[in-house]
Protein backbone atom coordinates (compact mmCIF):
# COMPACT_ATOMS: atom_id res chain seq x y z
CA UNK A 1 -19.99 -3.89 22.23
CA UNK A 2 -22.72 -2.51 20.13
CA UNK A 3 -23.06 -1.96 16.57
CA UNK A 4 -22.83 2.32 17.04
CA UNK A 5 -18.93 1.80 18.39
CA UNK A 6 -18.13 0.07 15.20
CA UNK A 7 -18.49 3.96 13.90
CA UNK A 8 -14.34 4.03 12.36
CA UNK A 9 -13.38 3.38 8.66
CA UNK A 10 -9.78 1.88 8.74
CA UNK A 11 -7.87 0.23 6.00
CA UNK A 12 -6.51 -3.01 6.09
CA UNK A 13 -3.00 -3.43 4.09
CA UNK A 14 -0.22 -6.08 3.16
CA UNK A 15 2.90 -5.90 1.69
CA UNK A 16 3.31 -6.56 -2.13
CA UNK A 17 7.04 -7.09 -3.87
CA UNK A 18 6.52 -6.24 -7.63
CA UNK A 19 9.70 -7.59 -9.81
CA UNK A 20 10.68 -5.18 -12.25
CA UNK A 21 10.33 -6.33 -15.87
CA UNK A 22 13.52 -4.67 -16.79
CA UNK A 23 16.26 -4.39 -14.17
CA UNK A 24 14.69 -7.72 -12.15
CA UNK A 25 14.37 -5.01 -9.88
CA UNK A 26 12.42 -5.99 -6.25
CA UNK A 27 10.32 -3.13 -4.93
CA UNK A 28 7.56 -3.00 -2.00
CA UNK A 29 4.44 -1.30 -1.76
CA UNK A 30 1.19 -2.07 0.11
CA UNK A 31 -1.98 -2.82 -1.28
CA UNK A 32 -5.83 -1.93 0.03
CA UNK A 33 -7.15 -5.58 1.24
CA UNK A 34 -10.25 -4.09 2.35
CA UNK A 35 -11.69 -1.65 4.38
CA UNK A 36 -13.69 -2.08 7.05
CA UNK A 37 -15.96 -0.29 10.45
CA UNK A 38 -14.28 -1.34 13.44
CA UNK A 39 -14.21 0.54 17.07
CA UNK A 40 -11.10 2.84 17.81
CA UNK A 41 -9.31 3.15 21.73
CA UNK A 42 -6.77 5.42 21.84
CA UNK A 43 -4.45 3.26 24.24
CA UNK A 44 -0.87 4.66 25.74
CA UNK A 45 2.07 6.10 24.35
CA UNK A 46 5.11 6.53 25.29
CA UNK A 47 8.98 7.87 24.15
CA UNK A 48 11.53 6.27 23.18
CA UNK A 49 15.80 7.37 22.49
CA UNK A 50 17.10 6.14 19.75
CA UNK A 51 20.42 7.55 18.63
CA UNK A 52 20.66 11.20 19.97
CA UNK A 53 16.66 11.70 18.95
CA UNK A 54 13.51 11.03 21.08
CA UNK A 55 10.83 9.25 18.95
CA UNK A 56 6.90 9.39 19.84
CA UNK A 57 5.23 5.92 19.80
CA UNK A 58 1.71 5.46 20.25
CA UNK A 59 -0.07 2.35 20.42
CA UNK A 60 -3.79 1.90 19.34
CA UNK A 61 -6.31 -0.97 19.37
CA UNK A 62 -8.77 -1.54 17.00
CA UNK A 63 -11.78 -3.87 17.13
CA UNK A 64 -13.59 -4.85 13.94
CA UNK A 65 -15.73 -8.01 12.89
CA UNK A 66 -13.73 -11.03 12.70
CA UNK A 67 -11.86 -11.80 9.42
CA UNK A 68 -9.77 -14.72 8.65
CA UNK A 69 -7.45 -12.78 6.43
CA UNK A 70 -5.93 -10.51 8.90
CA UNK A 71 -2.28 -11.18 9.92
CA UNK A 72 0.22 -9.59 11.87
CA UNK A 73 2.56 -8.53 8.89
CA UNK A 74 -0.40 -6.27 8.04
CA UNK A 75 -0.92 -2.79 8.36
CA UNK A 76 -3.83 -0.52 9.37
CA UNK A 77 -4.31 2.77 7.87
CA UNK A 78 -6.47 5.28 10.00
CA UNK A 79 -6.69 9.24 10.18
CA UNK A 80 -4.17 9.63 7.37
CA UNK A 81 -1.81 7.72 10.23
CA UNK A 82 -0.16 4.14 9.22
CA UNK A 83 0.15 2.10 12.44
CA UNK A 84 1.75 -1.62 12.12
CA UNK A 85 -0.13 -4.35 13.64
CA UNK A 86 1.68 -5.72 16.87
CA UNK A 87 -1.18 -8.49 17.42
CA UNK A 88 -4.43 -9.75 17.07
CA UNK A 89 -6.87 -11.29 19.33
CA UNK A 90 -10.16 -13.42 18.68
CA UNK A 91 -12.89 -12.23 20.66
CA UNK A 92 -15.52 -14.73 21.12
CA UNK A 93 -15.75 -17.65 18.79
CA UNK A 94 -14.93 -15.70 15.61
CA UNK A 95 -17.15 -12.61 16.35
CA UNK A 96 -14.74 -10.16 16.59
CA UNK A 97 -10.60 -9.34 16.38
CA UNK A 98 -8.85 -6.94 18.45
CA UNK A 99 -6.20 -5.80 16.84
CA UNK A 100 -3.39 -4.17 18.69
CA UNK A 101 -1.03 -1.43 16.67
CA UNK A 102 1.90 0.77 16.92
CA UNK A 103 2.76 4.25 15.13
CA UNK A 104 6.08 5.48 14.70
CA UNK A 105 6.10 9.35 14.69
């Protein structure tokens, strides 16, 4: 893979639970842990019923320079589109991760 692939800004994300001063109150959000160039593939998607609606899923992979920080509770923001990570592969001997994702739409 060279360099010009690497051509797609994406966001790495993890989950953060804040306390609430007052009420001891527990709430999430997600917070930027970097972002990075990686490569894009558009992969499958496919449908899926849940209750009486049909729901789109997509699944991407993304390949960007290998980072030690990335785990699979993380999120990727990309396109204004969240997608959850599913997995993550090391390519070569820490060269590179391929990360594989899923959006819910």
């Amino acid at each position: 893979m060279s360099i010009g692939r690497m051509d797609r800004e994406i966001t790495l994300q993890k989950r953060s639970t804040q306390t609430s001063g007052i009420s001891n109150e527990k709430k999430d959000q997600w917070i930027d842990v970097a972002t990075v160039w990686g490569e894009y593939l558009p992969s499958r998607g496919y449908a899926r019923e849940q209750g009486e609606q049909i729901i789109d899923i997509g699944e991407d992979v993304f390949r960007i320079w290998y980072r030690s920080d990335v785990t699979s509770d993380m999120r990727i923001l990309h396109n204004n589109e969240t997608k959850q990570i599913v997995s993550i592969e090391e390519f070569g001997r820490r060269h590179k991760l391929i990360i594989r994702t899923q959006r819910l739409q």
